[in-house]
N, C-alpha and C. Protein backbone atom coordinates (compact mmCIF):
# COMPACT_ATOMS: atom_id res chain seq x y z
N UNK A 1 99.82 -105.71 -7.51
CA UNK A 1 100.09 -104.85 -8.65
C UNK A 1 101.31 -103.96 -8.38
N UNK A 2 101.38 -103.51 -7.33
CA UNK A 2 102.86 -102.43 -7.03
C UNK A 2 103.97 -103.10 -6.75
N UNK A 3 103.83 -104.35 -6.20
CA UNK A 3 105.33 -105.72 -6.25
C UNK A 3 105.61 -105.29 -7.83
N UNK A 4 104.51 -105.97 -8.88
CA UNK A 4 105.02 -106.09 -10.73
C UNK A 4 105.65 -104.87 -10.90
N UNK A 5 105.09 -103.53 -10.68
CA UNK A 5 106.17 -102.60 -10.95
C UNK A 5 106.74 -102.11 -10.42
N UNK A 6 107.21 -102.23 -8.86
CA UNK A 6 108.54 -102.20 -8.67
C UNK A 6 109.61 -103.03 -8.90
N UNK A 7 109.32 -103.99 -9.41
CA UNK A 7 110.05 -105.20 -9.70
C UNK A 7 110.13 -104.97 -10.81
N UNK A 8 109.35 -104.18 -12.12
CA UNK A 8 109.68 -103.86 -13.43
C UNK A 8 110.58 -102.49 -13.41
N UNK A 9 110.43 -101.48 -12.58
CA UNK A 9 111.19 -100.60 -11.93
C UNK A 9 112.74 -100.98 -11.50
N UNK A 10 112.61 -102.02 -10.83
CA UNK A 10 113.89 -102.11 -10.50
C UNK A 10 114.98 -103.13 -11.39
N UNK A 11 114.37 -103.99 -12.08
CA UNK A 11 115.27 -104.15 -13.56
C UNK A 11 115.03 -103.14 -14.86
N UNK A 12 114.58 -101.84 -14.61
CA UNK A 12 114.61 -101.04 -16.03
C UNK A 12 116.33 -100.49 -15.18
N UNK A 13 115.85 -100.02 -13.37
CA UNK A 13 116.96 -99.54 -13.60
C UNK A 13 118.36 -100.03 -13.52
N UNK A 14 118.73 -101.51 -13.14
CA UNK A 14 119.77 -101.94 -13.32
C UNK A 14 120.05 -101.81 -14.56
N UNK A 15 119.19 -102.65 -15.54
CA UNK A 15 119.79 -102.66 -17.07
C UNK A 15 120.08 -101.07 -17.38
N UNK A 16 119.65 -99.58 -17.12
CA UNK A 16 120.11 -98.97 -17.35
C UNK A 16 121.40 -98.54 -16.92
N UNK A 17 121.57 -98.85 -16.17
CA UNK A 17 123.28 -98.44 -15.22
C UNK A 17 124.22 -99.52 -15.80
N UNK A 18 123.43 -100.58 -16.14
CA UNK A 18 124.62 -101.59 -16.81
C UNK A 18 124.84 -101.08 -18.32
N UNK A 19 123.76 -100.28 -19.09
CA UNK A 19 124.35 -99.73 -20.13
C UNK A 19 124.72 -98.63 -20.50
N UNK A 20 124.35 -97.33 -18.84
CA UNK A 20 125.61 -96.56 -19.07
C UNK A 20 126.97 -96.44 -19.24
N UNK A 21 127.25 -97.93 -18.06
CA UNK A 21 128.66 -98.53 -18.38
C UNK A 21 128.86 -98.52 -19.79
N UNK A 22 128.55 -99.57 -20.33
CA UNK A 22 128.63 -99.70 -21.99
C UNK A 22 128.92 -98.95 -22.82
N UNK A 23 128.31 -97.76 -22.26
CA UNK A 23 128.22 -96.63 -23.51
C UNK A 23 129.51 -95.56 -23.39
N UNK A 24 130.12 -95.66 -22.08
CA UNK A 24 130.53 -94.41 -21.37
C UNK A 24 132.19 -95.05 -20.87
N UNK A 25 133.38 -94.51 -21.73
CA UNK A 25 134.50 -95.02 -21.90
C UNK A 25 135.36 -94.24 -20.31
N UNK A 26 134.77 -93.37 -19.87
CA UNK A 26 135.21 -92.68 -18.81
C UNK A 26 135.00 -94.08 -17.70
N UNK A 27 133.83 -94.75 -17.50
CA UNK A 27 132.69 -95.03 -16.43
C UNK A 27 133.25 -96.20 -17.15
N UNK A 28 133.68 -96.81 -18.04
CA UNK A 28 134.80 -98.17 -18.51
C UNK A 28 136.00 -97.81 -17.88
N UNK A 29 136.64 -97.37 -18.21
CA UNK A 29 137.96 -96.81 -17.14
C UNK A 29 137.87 -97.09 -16.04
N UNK A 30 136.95 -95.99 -15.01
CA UNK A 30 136.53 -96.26 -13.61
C UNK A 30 136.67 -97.92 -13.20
N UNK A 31 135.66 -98.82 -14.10
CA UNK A 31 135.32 -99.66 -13.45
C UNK A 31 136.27 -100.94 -13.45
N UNK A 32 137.27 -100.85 -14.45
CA UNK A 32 138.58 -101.57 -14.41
C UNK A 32 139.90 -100.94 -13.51
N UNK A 33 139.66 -99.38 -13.26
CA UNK A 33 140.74 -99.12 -12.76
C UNK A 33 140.57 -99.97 -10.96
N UNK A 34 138.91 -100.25 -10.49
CA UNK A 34 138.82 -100.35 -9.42
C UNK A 34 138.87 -101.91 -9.11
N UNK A 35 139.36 -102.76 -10.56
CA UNK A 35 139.03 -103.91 -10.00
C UNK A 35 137.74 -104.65 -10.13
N UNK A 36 136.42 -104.15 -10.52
CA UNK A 36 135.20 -104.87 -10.21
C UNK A 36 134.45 -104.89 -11.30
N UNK A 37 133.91 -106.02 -11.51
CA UNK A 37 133.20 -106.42 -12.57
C UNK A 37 131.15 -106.56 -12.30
N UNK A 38 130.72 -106.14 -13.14
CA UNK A 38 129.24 -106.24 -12.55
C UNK A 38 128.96 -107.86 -13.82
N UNK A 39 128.49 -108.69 -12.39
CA UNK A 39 127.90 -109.58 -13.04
C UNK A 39 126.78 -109.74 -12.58
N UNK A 40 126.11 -109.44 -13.65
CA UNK A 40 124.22 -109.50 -14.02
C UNK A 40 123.92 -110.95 -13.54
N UNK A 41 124.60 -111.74 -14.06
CA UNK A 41 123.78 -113.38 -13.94
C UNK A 41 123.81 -113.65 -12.26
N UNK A 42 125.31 -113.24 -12.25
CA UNK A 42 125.53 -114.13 -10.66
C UNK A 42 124.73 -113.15 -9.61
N UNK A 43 124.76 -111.84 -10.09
CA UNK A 43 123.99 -110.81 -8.96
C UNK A 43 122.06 -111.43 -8.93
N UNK A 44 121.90 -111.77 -10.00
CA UNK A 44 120.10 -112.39 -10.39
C UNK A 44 120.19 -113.51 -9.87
N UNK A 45 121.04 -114.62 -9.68
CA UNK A 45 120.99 -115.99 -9.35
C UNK A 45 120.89 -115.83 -7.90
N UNK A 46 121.85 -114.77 -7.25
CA UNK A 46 121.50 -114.51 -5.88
C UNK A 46 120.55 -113.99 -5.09
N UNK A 47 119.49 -113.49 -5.93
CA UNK A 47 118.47 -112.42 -5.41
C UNK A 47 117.45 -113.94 -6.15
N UNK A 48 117.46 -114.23 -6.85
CA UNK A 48 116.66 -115.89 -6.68
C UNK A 48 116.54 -117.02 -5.39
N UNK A 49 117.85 -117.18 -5.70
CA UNK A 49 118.27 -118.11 -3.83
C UNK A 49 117.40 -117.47 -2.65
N UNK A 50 117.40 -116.25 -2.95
CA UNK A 50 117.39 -114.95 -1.61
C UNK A 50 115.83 -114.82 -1.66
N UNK A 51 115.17 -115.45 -2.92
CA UNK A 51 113.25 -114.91 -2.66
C UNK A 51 113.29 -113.39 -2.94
N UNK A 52 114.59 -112.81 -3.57
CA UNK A 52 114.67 -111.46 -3.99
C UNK A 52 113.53 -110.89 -5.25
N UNK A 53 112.93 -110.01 -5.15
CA UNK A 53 112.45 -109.31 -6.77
C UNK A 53 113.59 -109.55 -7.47
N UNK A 54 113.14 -110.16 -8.79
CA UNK A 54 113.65 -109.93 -10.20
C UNK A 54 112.82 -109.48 -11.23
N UNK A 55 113.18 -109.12 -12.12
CA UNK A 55 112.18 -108.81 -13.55
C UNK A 55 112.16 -110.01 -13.90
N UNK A 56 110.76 -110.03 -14.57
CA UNK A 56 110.60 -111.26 -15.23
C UNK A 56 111.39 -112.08 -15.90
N UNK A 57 112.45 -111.07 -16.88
CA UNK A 57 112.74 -111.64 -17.88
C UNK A 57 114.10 -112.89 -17.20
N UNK A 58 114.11 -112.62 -16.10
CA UNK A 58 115.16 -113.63 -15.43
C UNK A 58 114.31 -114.87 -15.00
N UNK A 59 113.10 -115.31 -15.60
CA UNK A 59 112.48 -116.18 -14.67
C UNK A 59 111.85 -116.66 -15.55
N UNK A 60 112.26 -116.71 -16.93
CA UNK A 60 112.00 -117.48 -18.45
C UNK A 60 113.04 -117.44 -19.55
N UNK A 61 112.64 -118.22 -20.62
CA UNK A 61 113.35 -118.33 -21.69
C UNK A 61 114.92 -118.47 -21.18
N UNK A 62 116.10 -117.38 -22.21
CA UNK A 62 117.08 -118.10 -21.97
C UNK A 62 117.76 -117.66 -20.75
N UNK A 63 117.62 -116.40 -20.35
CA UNK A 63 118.12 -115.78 -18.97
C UNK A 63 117.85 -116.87 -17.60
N UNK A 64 117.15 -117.82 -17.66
CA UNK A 64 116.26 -118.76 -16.90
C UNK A 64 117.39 -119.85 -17.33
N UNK A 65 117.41 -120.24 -18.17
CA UNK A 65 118.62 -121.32 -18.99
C UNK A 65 119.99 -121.00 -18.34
N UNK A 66 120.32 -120.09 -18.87
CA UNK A 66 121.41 -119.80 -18.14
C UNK A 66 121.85 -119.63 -16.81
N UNK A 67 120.83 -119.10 -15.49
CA UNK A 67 121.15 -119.11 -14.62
C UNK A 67 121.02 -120.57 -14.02
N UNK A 68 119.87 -121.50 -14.60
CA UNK A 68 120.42 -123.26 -14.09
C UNK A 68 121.32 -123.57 -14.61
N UNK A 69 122.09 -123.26 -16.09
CA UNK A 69 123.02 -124.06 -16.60
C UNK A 69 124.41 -123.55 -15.28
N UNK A 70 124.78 -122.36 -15.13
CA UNK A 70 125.94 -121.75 -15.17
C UNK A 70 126.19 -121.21 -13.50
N UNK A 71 124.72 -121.40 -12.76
CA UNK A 71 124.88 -120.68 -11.38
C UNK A 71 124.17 -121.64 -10.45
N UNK A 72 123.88 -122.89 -10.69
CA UNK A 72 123.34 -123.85 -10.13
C UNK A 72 122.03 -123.61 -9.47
N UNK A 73 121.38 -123.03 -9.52
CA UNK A 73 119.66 -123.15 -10.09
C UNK A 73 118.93 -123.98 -10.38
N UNK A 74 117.80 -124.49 -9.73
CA UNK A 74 117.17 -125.45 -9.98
C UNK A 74 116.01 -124.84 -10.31
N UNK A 75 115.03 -125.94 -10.57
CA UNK A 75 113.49 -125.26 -11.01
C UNK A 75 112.79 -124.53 -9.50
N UNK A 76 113.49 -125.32 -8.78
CA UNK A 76 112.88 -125.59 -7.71
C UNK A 76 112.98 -123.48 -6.61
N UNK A 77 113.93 -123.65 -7.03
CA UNK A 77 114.18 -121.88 -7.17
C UNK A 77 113.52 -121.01 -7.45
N UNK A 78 112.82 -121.22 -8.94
CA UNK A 78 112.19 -120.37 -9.70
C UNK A 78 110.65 -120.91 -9.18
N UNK A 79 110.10 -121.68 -8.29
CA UNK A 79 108.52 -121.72 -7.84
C UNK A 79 108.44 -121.05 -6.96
N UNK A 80 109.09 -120.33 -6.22
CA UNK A 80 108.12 -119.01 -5.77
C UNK A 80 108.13 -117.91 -6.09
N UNK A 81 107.99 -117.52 -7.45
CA UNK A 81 107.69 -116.35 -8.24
C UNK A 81 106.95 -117.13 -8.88
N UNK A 82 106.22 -118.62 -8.96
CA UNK A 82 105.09 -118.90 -10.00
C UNK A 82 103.55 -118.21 -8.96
């Protein structure tokens, strides 16, 4: 039970830092002036490979689609979080 919510814990708080970016034209600035891009898929595809916690929602529907189509992912990946 405390794995599910730290693991729901710890994708509330990425997706929140990924949409302070979003929201926040200062913290847009910053993050082009430095060069670096946050990528959600490829950072989740790696913490998959890795047996890392993810939130669920990376381990169905289309977030699941996309990381086999686009980050080479197999099913075979996603069976040990079944």
């Amino acid at each position: 039970m405390a794995k599910k919510i730290k693991t729901a814990v710890d994708a509330a708080v990425w997706e929140a830092n990924i949409g302070r970016v979003a929201q926040s034209p200062t913290l847009q600035r910053e993050v082009l002036r430095k060069g670096y891009f946050i990528d959600s898929e490829a950072i989740h595809a790696q913490r998959i490979k890795d047996g890392e916690p993810v939130g669920e929602n990376w381990l169905k529907g289309k977030n699941k689609k996309a990381l086999i189509k686009d980050h080479g992912l197999t099913e075979k990946d996603f069976e040990k979080y079944t």
